[in-house]
PDB file of N, CA and C in Angstrom:
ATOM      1  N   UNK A   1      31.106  51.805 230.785  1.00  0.00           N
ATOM      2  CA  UNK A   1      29.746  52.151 230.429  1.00  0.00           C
ATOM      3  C   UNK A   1      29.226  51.220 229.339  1.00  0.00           C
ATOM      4  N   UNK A   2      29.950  50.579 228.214  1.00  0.00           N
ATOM      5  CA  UNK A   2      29.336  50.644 227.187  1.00  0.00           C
ATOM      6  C   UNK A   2      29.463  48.557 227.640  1.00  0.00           C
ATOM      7  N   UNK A   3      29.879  48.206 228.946  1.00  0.00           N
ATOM      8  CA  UNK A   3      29.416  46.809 229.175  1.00  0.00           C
ATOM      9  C   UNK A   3      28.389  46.639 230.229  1.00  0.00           C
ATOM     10  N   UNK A   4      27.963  47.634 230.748  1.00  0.00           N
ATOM     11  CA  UNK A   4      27.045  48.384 231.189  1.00  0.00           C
ATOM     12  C   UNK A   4      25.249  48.057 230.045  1.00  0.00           C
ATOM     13  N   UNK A   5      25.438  48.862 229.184  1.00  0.00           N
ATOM     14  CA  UNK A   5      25.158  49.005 227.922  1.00  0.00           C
ATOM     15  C   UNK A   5      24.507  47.411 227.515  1.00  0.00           C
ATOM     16  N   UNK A   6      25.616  46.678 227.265  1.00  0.00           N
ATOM     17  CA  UNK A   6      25.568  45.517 226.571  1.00  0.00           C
ATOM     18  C   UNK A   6      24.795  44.218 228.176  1.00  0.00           C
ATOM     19  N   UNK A   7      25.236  44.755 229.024  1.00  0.00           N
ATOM     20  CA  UNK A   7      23.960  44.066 229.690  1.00  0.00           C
ATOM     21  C   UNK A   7      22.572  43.967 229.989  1.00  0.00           C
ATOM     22  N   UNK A   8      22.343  45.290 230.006  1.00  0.00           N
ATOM     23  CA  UNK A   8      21.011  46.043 229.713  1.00  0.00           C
ATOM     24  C   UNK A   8      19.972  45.388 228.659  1.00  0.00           C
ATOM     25  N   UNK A   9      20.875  45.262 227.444  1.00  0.00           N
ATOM     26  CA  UNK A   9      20.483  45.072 226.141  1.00  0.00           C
ATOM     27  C   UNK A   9      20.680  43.046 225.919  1.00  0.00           C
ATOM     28  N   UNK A  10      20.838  42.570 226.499  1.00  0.00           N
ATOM     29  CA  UNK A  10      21.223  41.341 227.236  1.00  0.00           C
ATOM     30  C   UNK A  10      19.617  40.847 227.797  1.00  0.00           C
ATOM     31  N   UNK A  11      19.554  41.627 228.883  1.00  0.00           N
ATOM     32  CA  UNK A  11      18.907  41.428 229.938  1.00  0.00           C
ATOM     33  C   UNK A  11      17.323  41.634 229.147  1.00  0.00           C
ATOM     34  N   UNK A  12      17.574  42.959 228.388  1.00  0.00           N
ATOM     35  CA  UNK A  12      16.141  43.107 227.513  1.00  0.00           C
ATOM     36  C   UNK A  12      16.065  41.820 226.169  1.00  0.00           C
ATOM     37  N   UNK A  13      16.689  41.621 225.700  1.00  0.00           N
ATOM     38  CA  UNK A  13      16.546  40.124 224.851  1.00  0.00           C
ATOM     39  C   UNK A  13      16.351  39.401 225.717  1.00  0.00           C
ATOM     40  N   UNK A  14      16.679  38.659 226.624  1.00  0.00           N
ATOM     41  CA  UNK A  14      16.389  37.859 228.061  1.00  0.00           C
ATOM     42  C   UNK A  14      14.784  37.619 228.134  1.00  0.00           C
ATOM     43  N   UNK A  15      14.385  38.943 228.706  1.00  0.00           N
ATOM     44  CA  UNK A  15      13.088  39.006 229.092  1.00  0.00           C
ATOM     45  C   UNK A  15      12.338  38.967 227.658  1.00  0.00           C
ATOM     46  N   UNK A  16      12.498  39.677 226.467  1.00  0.00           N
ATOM     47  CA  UNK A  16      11.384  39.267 224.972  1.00  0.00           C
ATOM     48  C   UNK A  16      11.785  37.773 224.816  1.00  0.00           C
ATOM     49  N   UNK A  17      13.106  37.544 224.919  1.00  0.00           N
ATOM     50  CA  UNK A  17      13.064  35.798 224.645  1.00  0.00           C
ATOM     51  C   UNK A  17      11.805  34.949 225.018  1.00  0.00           C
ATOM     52  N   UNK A  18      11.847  35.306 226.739  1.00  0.00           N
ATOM     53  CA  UNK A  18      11.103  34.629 227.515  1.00  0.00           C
ATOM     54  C   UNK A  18       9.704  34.924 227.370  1.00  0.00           C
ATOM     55  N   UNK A  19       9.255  35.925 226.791  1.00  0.00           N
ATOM     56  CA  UNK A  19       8.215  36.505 226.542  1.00  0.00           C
ATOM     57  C   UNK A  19       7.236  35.308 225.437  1.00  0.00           C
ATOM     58  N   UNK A  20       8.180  35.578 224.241  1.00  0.00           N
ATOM     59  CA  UNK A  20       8.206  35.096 223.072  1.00  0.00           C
ATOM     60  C   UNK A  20       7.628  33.463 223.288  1.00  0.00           C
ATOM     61  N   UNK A  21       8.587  33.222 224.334  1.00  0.00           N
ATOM     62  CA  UNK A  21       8.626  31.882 224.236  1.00  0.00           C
ATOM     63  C   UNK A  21       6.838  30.964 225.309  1.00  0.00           C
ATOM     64  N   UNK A  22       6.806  32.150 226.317  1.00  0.00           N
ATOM     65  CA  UNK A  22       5.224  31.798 227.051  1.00  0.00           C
ATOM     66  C   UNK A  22       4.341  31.780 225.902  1.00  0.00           C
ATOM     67  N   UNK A  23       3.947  32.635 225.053  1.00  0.00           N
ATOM     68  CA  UNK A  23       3.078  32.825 223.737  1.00  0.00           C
ATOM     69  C   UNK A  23       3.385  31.634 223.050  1.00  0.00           C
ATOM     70  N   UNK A  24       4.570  30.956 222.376  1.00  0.00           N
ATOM     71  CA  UNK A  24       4.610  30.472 221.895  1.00  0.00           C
ATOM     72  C   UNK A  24       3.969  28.961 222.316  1.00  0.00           C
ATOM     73  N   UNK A  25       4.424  29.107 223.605  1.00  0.00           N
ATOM     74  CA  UNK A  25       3.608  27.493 224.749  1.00  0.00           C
ATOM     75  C   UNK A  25       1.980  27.511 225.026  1.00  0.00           C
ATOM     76  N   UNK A  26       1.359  29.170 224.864  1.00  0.00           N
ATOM     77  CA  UNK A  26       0.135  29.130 224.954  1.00  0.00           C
ATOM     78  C   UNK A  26      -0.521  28.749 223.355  1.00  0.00           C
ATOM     79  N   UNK A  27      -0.081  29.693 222.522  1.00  0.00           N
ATOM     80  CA  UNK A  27      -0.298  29.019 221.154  1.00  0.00           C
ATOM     81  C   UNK A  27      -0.473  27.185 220.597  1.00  0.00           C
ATOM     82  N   UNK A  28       0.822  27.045 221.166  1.00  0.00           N
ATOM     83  CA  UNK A  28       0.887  25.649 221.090  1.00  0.00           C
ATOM     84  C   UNK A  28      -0.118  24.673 221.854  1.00  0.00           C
ATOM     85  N   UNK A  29      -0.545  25.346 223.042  1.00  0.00           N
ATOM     86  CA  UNK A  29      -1.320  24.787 223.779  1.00  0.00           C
ATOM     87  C   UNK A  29      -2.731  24.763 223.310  1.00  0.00           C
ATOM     88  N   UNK A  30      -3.295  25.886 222.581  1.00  0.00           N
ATOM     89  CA  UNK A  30      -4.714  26.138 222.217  1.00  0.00           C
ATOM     90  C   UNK A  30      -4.113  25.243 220.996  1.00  0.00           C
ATOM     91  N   UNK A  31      -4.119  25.313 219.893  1.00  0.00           N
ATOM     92  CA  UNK A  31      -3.410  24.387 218.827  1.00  0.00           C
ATOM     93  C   UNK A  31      -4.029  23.030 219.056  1.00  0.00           C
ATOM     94  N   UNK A  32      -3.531  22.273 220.280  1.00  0.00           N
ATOM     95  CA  UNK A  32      -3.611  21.014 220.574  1.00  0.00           C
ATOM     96  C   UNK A  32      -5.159  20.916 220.542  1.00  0.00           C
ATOM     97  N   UNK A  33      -5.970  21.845 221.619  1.00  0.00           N
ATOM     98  CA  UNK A  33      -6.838  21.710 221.890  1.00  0.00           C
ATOM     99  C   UNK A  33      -7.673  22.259 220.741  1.00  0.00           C
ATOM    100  N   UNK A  34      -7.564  22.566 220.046  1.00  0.00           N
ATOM    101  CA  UNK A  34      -8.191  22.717 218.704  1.00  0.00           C
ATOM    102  C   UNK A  34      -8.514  21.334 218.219  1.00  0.00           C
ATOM    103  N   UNK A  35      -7.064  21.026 217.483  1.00  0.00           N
ATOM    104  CA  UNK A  35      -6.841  19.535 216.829  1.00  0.00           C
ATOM    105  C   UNK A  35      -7.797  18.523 217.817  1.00  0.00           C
ATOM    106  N   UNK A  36      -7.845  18.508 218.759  1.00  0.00           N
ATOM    107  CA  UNK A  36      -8.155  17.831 219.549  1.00  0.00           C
ATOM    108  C   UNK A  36      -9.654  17.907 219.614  1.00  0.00           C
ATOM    109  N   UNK A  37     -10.284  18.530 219.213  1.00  0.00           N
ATOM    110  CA  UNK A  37     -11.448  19.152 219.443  1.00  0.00           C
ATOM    111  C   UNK A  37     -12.280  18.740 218.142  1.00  0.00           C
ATOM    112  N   UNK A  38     -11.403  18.930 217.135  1.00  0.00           N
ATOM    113  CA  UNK A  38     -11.821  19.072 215.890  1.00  0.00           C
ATOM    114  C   UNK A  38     -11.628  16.938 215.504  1.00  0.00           C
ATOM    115  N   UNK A  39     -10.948  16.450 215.965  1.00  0.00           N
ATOM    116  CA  UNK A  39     -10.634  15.096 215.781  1.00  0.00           C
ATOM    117  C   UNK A  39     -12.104  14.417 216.594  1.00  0.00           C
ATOM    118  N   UNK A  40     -12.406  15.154 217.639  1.00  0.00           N
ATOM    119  CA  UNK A  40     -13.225  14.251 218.785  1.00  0.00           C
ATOM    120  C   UNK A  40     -14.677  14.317 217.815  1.00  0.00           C
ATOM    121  N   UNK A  41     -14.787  15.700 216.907  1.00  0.00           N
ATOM    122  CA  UNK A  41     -16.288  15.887 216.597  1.00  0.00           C
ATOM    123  C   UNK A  41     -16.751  15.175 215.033  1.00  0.00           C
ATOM    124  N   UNK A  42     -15.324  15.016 214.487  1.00  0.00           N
ATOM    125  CA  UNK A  42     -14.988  13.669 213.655  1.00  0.00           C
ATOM    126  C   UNK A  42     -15.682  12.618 213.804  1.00  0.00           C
ATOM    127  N   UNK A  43     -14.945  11.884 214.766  1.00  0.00           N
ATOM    128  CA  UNK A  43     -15.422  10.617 215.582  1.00  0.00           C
ATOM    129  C   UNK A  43     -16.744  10.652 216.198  1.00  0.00           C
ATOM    130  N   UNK A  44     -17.079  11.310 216.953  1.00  0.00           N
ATOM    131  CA  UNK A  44     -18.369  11.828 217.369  1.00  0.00           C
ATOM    132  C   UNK A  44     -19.948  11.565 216.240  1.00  0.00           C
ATOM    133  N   UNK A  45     -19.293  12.491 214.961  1.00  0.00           N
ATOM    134  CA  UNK A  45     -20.223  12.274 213.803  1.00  0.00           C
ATOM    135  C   UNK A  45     -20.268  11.107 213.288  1.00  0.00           C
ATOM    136  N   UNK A  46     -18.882  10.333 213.624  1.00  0.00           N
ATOM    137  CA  UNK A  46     -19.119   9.064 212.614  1.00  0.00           C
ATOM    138  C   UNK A  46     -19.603   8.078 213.312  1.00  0.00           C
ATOM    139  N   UNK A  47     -19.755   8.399 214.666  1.00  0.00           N
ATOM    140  CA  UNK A  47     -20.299   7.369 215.911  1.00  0.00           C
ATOM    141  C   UNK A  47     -21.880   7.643 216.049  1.00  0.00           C
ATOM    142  N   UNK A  48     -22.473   8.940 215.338  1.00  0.00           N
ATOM    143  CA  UNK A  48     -23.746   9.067 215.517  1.00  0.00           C
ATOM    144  C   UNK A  48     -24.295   8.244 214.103  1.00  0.00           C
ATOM    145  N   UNK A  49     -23.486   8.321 213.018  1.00  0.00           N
ATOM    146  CA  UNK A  49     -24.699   8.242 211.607  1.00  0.00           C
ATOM    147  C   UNK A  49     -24.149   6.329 211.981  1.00  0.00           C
ATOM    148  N   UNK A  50     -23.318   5.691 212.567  1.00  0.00           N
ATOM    149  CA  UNK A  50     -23.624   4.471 213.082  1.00  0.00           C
ATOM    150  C   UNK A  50     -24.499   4.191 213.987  1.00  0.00           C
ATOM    151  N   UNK A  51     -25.045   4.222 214.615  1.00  0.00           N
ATOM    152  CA  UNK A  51     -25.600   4.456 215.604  1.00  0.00           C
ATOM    153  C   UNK A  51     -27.029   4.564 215.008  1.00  0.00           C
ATOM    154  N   UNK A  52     -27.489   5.559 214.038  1.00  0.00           N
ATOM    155  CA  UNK A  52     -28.587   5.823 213.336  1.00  0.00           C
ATOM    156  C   UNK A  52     -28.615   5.033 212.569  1.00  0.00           C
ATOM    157  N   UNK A  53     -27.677   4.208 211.828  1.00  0.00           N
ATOM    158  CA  UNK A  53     -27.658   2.875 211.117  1.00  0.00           C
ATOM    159  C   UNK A  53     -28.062   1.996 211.544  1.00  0.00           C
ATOM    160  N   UNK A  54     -27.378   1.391 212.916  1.00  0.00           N
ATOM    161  CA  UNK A  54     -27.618   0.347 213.356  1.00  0.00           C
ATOM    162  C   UNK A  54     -28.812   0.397 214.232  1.00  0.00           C
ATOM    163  N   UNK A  55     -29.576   1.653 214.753  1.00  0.00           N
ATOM    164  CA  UNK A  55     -31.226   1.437 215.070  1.00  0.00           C
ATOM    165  C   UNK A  55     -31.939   1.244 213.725  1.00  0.00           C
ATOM    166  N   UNK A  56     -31.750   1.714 212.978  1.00  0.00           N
ATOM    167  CA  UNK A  56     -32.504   1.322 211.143  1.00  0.00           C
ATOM    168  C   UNK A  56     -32.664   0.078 211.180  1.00  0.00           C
ATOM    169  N   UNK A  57     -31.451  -0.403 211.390  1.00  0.00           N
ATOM    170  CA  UNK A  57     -30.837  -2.042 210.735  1.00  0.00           C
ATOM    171  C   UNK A  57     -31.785  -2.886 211.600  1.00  0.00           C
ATOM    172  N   UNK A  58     -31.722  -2.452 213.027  1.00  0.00           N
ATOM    173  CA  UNK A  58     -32.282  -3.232 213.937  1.00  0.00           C
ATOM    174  C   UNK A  58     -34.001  -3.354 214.240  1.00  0.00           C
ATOM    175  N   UNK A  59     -34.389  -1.758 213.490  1.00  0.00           N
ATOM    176  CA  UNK A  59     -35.987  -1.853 213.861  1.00  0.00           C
ATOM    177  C   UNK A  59     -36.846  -2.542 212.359  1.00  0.00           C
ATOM    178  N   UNK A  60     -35.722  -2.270 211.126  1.00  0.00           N
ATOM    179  CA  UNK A  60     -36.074  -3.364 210.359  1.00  0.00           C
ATOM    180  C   UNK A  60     -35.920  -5.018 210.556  1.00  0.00           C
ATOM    181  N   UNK A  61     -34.769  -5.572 211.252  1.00  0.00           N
ATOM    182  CA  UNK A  61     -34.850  -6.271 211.122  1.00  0.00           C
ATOM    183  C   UNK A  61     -36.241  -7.193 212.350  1.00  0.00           C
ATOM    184  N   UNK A  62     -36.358  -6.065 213.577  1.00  0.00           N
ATOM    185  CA  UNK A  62     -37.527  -6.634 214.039  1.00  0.00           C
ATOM    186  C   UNK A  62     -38.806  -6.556 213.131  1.00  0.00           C
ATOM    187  N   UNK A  63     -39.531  -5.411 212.595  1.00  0.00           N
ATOM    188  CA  UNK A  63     -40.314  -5.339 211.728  1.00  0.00           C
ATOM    189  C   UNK A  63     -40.648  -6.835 211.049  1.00  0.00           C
ATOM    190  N   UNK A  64     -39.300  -7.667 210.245  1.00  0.00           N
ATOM    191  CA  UNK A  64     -39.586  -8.450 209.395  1.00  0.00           C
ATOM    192  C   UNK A  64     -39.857  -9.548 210.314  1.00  0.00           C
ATOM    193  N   UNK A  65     -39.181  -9.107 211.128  1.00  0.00           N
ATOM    194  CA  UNK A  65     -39.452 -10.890 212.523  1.00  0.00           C
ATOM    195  C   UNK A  65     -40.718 -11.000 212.581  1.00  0.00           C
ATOM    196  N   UNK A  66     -41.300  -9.673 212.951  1.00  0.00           N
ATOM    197  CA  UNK A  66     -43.046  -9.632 213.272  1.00  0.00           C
ATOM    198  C   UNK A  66     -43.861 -10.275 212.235  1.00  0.00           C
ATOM    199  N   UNK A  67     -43.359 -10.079 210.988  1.00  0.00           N
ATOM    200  CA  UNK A  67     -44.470 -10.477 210.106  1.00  0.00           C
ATOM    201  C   UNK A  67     -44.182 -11.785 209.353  1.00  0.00           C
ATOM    202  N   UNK A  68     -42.858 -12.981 209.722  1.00  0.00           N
ATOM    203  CA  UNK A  68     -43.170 -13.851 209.958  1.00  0.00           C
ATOM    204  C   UNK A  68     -44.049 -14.962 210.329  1.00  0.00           C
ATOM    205  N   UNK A  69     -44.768 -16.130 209.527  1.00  0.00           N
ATOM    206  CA  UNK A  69     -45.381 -17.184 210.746  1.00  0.00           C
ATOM    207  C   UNK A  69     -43.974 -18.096 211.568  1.00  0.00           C
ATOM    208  N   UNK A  70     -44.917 -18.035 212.692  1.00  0.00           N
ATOM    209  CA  UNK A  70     -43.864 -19.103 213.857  1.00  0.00           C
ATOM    210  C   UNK A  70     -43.496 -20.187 213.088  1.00  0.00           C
ATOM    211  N   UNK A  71     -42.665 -21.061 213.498  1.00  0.00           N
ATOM    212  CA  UNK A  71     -41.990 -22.548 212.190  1.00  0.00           C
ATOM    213  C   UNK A  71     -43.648 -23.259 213.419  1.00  0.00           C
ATOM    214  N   UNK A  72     -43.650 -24.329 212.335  1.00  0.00           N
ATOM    215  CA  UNK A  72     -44.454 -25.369 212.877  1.00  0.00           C
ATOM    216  C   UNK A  72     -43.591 -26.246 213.494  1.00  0.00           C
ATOM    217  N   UNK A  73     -43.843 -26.945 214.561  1.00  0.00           N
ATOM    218  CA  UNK A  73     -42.963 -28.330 214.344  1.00  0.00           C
ATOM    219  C   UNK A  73     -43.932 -29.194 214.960  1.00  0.00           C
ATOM    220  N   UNK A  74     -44.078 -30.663 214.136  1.00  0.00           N
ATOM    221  CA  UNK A  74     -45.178 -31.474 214.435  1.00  0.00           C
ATOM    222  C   UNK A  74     -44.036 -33.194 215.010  1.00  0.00           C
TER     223      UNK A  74
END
C-alpha cells in the first residue's frame, strides 16, 4: 500500500511540476514580448523626433536657398 501511496504522490508532483513549468513558459513568453514591445517604442520615438529634425533641417535649409540671389556668371 504505502508504494502505492508514494506513486500517487509521485505522479501528483509530476503533473504540478508540469503545471508549474507551462506558466512558467507562458510568463516567460509575455516577458519577451513586453521587453520587446517596450524596446520597439524606444526606437520608434527616437526615429520620430529624427525625422521631425531632419524635416526642420531640411525646410530651413530650403527657405534660405529661396532667398538667395542666383551666382552671376559673366
Amino acid at each position: 500500500m504505502s508504494k502505492e501511496l508514494d506513486m500517487v504522490n509521485l505522479d501528483e508532483l509530476e503533473a504540478q511540476w508540469a503545471e508549474h513549468d507551462r506558466k512558467l513558459d507562458a510568463n516567460l513568453r509575455l516577458s519577451r514580448r513586453l521587453l520587446s514591445a517596450s524596446t520597439l517604442k524606444r526606437a520608434r520615438s527616437a526615429l520620430q523626433r529624427l525625422i521631425a529634425f531632419v524635416a526642420i533641417e531640411s525646410l530651413a535649409t530650403l527657405a534660405g536657398s529661396t532667398k538667395r540671389a542666383a551666382p552671376r556668371f559673366s
